[in-house]
PDB file of N, CA and C in Angstrom:
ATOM      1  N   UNK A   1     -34.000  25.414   3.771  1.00  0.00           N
ATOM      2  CA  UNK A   1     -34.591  24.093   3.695  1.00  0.00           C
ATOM      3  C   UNK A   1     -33.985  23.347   2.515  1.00  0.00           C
ATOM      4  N   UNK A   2     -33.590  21.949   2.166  1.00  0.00           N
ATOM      5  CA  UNK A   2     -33.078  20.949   1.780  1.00  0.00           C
ATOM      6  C   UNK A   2     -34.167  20.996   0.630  1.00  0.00           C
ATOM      7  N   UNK A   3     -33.683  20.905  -0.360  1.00  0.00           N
ATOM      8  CA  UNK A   3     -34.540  20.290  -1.814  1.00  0.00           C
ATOM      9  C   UNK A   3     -35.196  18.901  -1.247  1.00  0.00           C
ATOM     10  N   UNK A   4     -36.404  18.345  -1.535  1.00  0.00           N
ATOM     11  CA  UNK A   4     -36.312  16.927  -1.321  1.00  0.00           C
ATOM     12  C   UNK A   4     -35.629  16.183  -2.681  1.00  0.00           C
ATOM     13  N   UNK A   5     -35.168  14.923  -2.550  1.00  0.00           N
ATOM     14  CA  UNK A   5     -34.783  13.895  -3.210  1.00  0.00           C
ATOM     15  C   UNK A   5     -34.887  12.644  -2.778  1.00  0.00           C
ATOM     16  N   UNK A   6     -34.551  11.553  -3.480  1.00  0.00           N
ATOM     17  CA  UNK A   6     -34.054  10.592  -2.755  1.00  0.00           C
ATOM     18  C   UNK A   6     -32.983  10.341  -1.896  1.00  0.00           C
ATOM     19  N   UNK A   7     -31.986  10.918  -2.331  1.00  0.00           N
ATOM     20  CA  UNK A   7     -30.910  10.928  -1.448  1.00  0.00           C
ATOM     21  C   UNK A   7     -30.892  11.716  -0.133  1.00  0.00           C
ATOM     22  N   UNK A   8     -31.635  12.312   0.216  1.00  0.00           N
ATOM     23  CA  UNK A   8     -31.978  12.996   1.387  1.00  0.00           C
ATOM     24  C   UNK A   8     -33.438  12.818   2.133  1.00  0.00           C
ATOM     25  N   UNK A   9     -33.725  11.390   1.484  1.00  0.00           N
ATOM     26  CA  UNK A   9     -35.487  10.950   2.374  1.00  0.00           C
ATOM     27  C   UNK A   9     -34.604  10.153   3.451  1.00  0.00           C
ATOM     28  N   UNK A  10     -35.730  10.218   4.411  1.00  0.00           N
ATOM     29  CA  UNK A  10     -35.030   8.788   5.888  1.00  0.00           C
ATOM     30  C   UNK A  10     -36.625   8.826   6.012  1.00  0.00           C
ATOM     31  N   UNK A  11     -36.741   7.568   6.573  1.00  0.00           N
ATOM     32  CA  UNK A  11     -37.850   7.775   7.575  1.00  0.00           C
ATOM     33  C   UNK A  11     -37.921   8.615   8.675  1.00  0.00           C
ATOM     34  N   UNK A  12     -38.751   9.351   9.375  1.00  0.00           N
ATOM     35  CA  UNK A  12     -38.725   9.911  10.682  1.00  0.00           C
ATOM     36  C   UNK A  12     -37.681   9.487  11.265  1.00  0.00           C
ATOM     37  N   UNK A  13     -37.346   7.778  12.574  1.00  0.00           N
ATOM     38  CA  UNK A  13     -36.707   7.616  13.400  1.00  0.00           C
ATOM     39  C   UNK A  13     -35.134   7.658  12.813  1.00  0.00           C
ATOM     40  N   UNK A  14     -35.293   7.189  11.410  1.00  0.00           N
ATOM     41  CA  UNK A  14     -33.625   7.113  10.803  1.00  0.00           C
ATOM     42  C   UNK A  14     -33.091   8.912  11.300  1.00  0.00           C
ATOM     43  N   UNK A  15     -33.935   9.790  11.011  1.00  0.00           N
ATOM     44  CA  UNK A  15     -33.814  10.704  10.159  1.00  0.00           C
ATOM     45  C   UNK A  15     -33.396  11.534  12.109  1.00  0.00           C
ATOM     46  N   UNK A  16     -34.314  10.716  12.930  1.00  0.00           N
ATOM     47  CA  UNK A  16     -33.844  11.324  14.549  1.00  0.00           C
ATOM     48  C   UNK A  16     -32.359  10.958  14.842  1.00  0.00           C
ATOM     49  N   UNK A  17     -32.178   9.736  14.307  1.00  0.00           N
ATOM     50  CA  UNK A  17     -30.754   9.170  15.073  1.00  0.00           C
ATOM     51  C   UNK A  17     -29.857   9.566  14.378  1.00  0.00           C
ATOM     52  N   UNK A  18     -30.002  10.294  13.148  1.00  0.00           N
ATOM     53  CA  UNK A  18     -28.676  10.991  12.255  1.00  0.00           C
ATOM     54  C   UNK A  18     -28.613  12.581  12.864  1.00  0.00           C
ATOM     55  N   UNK A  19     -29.695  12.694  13.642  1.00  0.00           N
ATOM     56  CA  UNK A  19     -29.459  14.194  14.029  1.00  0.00           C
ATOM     57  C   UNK A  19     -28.964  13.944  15.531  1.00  0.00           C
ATOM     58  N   UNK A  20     -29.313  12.796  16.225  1.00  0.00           N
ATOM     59  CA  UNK A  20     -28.935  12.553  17.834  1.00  0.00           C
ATOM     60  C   UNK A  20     -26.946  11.857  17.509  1.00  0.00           C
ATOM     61  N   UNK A  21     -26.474  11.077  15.908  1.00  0.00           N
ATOM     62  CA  UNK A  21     -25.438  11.257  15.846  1.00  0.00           C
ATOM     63  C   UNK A  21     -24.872  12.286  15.539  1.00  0.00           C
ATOM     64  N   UNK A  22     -25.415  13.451  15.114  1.00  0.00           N
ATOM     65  CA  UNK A  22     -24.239  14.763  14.374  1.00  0.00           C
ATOM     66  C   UNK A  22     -24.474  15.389  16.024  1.00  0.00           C
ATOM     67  N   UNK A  23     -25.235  15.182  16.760  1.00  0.00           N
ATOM     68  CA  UNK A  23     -25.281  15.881  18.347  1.00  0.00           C
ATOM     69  C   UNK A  23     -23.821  15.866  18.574  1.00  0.00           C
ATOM     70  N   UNK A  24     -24.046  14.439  18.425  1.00  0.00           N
ATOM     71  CA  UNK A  24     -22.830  13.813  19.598  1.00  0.00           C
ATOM     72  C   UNK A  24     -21.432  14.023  19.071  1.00  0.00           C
ATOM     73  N   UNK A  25     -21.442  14.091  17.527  1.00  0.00           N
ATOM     74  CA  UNK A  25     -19.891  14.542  16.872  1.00  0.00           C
ATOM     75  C   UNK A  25     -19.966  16.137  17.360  1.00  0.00           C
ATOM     76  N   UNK A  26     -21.022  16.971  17.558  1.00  0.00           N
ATOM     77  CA  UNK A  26     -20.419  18.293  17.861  1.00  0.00           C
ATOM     78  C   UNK A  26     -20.226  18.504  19.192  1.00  0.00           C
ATOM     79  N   UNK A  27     -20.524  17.926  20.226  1.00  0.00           N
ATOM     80  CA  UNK A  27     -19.966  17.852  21.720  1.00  0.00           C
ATOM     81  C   UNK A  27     -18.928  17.526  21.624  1.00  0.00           C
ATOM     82  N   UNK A  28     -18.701  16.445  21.062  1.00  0.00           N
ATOM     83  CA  UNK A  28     -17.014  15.661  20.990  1.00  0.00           C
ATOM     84  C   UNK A  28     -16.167  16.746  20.181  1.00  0.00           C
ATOM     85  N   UNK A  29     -16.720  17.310  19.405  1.00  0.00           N
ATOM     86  CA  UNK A  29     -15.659  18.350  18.640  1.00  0.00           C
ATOM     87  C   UNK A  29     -15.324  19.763  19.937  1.00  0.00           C
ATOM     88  N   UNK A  30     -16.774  20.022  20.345  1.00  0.00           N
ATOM     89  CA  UNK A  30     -16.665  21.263  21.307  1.00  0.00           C
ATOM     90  C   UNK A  30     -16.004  20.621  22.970  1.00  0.00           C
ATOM     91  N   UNK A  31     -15.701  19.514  23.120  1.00  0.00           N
ATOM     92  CA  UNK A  31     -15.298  18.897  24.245  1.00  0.00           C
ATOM     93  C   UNK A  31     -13.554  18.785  24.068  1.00  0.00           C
ATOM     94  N   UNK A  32     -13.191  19.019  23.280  1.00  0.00           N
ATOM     95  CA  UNK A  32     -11.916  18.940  22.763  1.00  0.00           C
ATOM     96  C   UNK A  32     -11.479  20.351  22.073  1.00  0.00           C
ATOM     97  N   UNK A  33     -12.473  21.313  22.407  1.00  0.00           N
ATOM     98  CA  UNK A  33     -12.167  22.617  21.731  1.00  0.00           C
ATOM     99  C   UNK A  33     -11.654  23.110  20.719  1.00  0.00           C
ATOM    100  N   UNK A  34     -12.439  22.244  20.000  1.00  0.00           N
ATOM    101  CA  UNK A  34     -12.071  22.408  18.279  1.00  0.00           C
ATOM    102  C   UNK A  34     -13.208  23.076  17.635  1.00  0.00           C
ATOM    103  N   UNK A  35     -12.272  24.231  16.351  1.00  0.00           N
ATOM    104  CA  UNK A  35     -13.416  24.798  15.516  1.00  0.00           C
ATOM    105  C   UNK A  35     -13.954  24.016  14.325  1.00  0.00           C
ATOM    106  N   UNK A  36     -15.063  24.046  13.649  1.00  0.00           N
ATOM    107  CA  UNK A  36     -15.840  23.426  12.629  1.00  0.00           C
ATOM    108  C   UNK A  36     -14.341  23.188  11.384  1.00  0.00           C
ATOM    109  N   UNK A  37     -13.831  24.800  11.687  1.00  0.00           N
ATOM    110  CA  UNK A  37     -12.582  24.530  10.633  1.00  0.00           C
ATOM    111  C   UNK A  37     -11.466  23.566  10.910  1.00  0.00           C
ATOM    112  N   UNK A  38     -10.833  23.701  12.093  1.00  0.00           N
ATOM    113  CA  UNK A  38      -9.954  22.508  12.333  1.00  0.00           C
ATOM    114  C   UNK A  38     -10.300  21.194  12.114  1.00  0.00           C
ATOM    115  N   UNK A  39     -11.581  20.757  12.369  1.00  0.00           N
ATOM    116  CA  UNK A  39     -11.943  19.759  11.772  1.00  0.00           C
ATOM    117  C   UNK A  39     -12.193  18.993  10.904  1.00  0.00           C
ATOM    118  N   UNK A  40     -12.889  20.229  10.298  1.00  0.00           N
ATOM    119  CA  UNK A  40     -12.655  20.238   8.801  1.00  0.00           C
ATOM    120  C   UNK A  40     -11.344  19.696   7.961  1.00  0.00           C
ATOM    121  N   UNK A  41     -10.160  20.708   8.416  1.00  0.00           N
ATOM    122  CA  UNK A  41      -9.302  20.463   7.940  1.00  0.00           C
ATOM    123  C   UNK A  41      -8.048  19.177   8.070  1.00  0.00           C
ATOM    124  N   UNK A  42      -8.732  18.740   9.094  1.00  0.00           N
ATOM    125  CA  UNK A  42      -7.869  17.316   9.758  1.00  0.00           C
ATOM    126  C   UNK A  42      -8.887  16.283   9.053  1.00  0.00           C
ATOM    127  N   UNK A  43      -9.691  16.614   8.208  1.00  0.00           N
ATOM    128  CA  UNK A  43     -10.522  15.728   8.087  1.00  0.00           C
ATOM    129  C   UNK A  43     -10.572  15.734   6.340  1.00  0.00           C
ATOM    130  N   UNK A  44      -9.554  16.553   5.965  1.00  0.00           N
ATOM    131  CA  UNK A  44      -9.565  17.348   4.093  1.00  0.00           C
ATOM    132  C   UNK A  44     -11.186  16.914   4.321  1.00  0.00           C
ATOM    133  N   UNK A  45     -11.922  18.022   4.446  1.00  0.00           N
ATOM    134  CA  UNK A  45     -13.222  18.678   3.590  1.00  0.00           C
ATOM    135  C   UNK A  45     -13.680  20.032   4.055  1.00  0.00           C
ATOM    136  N   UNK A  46     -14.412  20.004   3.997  1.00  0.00           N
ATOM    137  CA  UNK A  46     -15.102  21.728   3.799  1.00  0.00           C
ATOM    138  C   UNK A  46     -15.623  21.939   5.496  1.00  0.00           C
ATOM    139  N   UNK A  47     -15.624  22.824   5.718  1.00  0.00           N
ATOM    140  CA  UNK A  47     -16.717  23.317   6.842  1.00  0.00           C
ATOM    141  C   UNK A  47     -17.351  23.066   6.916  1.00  0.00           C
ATOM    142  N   UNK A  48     -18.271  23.470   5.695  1.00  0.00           N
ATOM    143  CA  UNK A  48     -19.745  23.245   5.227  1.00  0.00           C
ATOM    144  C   UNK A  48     -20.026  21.541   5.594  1.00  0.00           C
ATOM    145  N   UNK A  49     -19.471  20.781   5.090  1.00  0.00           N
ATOM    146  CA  UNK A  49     -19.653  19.596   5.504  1.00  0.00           C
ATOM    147  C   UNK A  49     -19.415  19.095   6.411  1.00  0.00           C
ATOM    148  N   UNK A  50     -18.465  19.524   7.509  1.00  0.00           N
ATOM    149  CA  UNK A  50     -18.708  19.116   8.713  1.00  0.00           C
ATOM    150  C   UNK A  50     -19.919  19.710   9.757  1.00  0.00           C
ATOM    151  N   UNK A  51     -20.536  20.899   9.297  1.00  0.00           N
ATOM    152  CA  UNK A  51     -21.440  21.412   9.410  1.00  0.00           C
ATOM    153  C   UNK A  51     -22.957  20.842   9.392  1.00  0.00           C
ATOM    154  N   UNK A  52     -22.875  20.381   7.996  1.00  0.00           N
ATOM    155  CA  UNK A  52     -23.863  19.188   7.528  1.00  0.00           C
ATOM    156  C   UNK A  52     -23.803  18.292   8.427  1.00  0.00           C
ATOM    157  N   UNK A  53     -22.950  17.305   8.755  1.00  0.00           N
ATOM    158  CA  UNK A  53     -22.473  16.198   9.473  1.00  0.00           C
ATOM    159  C   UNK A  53     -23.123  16.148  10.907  1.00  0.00           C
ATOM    160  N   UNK A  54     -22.923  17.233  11.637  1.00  0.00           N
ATOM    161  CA  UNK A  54     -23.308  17.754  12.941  1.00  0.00           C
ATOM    162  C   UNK A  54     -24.618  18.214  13.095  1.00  0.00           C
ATOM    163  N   UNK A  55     -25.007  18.417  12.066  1.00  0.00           N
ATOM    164  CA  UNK A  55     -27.016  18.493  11.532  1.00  0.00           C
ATOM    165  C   UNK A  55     -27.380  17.507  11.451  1.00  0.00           C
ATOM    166  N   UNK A  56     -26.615  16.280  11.339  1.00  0.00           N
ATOM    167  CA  UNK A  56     -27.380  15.192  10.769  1.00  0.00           C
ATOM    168  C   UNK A  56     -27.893  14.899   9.160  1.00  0.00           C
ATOM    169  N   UNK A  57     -27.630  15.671   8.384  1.00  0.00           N
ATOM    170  CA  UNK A  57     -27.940  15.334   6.773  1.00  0.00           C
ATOM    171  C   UNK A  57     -27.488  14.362   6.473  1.00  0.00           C
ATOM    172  N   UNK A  58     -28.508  13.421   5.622  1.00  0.00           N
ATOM    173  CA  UNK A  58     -28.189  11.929   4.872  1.00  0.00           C
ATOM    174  C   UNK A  58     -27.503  12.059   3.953  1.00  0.00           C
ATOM    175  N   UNK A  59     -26.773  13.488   3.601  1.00  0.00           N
ATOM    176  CA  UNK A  59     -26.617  13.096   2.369  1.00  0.00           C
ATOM    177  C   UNK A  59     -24.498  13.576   2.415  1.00  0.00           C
ATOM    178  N   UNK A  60     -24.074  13.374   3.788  1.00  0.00           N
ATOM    179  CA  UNK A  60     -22.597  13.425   3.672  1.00  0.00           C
ATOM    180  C   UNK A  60     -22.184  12.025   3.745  1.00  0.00           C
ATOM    181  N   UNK A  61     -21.482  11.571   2.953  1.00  0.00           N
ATOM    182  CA  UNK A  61     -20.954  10.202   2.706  1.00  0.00           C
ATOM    183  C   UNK A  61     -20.124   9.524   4.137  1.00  0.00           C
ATOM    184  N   UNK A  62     -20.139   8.621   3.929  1.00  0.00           N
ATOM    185  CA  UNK A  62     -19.171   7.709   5.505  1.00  0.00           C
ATOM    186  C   UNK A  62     -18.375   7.365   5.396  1.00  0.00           C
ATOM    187  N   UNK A  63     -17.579   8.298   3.779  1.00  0.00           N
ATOM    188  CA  UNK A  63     -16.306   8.067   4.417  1.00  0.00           C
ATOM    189  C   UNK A  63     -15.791   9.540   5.285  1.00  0.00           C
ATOM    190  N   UNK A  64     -16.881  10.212   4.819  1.00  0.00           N
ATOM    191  CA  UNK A  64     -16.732  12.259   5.371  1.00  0.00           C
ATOM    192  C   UNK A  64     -16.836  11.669   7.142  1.00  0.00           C
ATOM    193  N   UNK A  65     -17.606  10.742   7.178  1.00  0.00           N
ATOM    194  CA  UNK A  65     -18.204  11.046   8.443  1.00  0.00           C
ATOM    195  C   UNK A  65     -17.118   9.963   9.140  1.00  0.00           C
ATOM    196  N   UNK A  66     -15.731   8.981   8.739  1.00  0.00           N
ATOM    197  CA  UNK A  66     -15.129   7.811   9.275  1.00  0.00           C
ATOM    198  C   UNK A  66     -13.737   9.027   8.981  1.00  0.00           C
ATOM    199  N   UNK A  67     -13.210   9.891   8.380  1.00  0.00           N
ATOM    200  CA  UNK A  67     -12.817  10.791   8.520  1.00  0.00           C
ATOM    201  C   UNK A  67     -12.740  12.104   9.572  1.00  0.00           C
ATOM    202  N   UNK A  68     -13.957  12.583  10.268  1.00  0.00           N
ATOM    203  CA  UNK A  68     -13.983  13.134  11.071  1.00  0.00           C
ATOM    204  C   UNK A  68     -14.157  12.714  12.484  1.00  0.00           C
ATOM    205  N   UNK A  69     -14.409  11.522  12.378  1.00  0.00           N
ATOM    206  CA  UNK A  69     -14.231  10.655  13.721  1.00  0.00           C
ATOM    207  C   UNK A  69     -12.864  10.452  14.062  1.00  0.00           C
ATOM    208  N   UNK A  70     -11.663  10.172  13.094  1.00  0.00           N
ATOM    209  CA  UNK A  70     -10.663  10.273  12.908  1.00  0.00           C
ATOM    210  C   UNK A  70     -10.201  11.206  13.404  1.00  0.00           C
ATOM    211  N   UNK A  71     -10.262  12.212  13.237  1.00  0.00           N
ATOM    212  CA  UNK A  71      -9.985  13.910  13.388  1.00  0.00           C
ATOM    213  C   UNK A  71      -9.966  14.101  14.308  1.00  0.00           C
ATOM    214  N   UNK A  72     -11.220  13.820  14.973  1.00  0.00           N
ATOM    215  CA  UNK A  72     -11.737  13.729  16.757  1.00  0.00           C
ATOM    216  C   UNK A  72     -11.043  12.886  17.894  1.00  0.00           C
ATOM    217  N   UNK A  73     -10.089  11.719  16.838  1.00  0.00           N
ATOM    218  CA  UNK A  73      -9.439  10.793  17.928  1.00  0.00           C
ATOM    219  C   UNK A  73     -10.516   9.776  18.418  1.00  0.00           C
ATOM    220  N   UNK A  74     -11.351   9.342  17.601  1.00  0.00           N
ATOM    221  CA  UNK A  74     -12.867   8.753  17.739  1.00  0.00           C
ATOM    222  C   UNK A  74     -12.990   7.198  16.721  1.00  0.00           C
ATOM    223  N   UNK A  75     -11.755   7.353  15.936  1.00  0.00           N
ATOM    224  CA  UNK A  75     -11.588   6.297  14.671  1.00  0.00           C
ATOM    225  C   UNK A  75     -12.454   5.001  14.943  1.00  0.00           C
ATOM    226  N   UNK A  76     -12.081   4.409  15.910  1.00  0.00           N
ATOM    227  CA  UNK A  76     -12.609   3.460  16.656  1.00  0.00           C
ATOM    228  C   UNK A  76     -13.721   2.685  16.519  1.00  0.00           C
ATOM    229  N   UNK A  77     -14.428   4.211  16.938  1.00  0.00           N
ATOM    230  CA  UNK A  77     -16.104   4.122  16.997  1.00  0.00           C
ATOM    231  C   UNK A  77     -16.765   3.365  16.102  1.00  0.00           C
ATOM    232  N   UNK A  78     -16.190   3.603  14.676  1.00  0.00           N
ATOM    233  CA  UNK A  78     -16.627   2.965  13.572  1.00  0.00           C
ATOM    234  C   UNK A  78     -17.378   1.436  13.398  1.00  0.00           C
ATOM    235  N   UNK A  79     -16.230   0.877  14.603  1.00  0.00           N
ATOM    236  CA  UNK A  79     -16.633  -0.801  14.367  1.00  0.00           C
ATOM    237  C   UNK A  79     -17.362  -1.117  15.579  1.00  0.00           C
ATOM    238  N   UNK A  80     -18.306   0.035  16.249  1.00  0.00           N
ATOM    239  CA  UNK A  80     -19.090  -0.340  17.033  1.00  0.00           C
ATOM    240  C   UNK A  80     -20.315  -0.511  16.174  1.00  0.00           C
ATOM    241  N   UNK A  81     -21.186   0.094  14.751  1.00  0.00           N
ATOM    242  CA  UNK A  81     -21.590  -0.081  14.072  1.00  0.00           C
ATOM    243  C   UNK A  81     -22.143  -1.369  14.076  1.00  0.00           C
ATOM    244  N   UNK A  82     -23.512  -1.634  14.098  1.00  0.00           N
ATOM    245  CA  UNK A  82     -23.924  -3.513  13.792  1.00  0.00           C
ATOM    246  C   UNK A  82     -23.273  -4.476  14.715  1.00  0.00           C
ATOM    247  N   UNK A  83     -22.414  -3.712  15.837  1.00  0.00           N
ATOM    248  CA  UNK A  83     -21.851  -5.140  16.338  1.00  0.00           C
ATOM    249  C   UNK A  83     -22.307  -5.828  16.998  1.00  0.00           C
ATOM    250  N   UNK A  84     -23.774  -5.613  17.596  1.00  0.00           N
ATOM    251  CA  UNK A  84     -24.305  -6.366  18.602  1.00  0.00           C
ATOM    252  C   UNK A  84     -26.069  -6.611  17.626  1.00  0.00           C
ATOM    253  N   UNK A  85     -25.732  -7.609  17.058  1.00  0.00           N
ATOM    254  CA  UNK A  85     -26.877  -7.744  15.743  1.00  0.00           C
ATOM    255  C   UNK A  85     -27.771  -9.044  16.442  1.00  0.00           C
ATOM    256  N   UNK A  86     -28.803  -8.323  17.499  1.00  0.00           N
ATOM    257  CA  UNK A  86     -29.855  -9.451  18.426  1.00  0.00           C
ATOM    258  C   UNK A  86     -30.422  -9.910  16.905  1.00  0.00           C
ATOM    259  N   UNK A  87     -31.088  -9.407  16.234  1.00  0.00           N
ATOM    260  CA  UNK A  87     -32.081 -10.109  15.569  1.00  0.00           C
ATOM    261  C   UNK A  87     -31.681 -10.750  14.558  1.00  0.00           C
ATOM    262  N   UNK A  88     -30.308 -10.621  13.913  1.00  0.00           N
ATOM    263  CA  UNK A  88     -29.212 -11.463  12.983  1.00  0.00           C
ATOM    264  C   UNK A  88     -28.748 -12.687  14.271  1.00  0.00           C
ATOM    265  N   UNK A  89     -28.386 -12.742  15.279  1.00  0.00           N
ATOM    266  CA  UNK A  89     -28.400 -13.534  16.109  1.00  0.00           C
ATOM    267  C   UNK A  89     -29.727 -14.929  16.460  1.00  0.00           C
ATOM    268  N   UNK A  90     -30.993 -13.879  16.485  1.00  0.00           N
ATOM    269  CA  UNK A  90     -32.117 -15.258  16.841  1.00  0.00           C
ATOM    270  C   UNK A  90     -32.260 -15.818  15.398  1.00  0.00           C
ATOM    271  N   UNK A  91     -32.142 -14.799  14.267  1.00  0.00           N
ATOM    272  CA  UNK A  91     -32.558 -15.365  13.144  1.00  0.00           C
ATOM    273  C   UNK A  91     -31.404 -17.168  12.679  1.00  0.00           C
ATOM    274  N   UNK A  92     -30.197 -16.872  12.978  1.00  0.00           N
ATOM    275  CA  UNK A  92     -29.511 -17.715  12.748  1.00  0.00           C
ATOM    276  C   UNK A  92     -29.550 -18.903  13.920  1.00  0.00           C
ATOM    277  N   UNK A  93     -29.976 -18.723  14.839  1.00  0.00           N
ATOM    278  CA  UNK A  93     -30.467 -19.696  15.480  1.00  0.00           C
ATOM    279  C   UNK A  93     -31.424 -20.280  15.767  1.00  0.00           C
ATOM    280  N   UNK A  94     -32.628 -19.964  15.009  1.00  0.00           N
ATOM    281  CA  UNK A  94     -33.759 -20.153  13.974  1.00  0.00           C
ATOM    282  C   UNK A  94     -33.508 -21.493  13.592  1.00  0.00           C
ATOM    283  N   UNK A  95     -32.495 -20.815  12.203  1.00  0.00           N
ATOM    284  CA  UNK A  95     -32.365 -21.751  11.413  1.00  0.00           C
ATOM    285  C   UNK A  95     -31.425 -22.920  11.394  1.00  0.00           C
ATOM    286  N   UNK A  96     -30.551 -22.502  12.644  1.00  0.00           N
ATOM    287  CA  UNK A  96     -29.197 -24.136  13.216  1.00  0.00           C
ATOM    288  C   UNK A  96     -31.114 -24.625  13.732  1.00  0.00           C
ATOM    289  N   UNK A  97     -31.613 -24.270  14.438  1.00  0.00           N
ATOM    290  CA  UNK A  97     -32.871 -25.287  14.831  1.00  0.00           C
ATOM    291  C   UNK A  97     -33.142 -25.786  14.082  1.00  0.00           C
ATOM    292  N   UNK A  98     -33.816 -25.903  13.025  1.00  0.00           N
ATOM    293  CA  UNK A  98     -34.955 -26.083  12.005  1.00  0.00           C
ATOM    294  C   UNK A  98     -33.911 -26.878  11.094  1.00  0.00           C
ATOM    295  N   UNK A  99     -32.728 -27.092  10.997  1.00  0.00           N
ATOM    296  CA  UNK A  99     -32.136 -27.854   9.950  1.00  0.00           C
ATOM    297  C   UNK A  99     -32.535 -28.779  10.346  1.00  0.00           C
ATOM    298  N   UNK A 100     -32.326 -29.692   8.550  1.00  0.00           N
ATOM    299  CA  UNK A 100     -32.604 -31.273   8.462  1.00  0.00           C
ATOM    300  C   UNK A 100     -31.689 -31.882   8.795  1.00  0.00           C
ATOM    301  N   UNK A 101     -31.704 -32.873   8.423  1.00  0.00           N
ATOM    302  CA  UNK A 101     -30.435 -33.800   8.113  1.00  0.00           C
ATOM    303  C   UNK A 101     -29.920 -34.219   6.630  1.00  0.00           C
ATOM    304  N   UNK A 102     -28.386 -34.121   6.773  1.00  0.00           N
ATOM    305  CA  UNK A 102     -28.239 -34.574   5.135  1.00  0.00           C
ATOM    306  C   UNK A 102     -28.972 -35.699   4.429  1.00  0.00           C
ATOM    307  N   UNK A 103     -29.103 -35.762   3.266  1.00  0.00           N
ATOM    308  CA  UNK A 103     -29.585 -36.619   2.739  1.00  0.00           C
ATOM    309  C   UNK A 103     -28.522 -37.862   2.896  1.00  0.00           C
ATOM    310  N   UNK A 104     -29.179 -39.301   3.038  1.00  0.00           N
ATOM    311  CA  UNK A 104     -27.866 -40.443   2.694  1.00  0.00           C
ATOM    312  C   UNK A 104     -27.943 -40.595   1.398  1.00  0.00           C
ATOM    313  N   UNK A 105     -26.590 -40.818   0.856  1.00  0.00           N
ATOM    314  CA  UNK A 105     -26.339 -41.391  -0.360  1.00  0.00           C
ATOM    315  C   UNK A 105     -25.424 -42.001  -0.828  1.00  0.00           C
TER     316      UNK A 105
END
């Protein structure tokens, strides 16, 4: 079991979708028939941390984790991240509504 800290709190659902993403990096690793080590090593880090990664722990950095996507032939994926931002979307069209008009002067 994990020490608690801060660096390793999520809320519950955060804490589901970091374990439903390390799922999906270890299918993609075992779908391509790669060991924890090859990956590792196409990825310069440890086992152990790609290990972590595939558990889902908050506490391997993104560039460990934009690295082993890499590794996987997955690089890509990265800029699917935030790209479809509905509620950054209504919010800004919110506010094109609600504008004034310049002041005259």
């Amino acid at each position: 079991m994990t020490k608690f800290s801060k660096s390793n709190w999520l809320p519950s659902q955060l804490a589901a979708n970091l374990a439903v993403v390390g799922e999906q990096i270890r299918l993609a690793r075992l779908r391509r028939d790669l060991s924890l080590e090859q990956v590792a090593e196409r990825a310069q880090c440890s086992r152990l941390t790609v290990a972590k990664l595939e558990k889902g722990m908050p506490t391997v950095s993104v560039g460990v984790l934009v690295r082993v996507l890499y590794a996987l032939q997955l690089g890509d994926d990265i800029l699917l991240l935030a790209r479809d931002d509905k509620l950054g979307h209504v919010i800004q069209d919110i506010e094109i509504k609600n504008k004034k008009r310049a002041s005259r002067k």
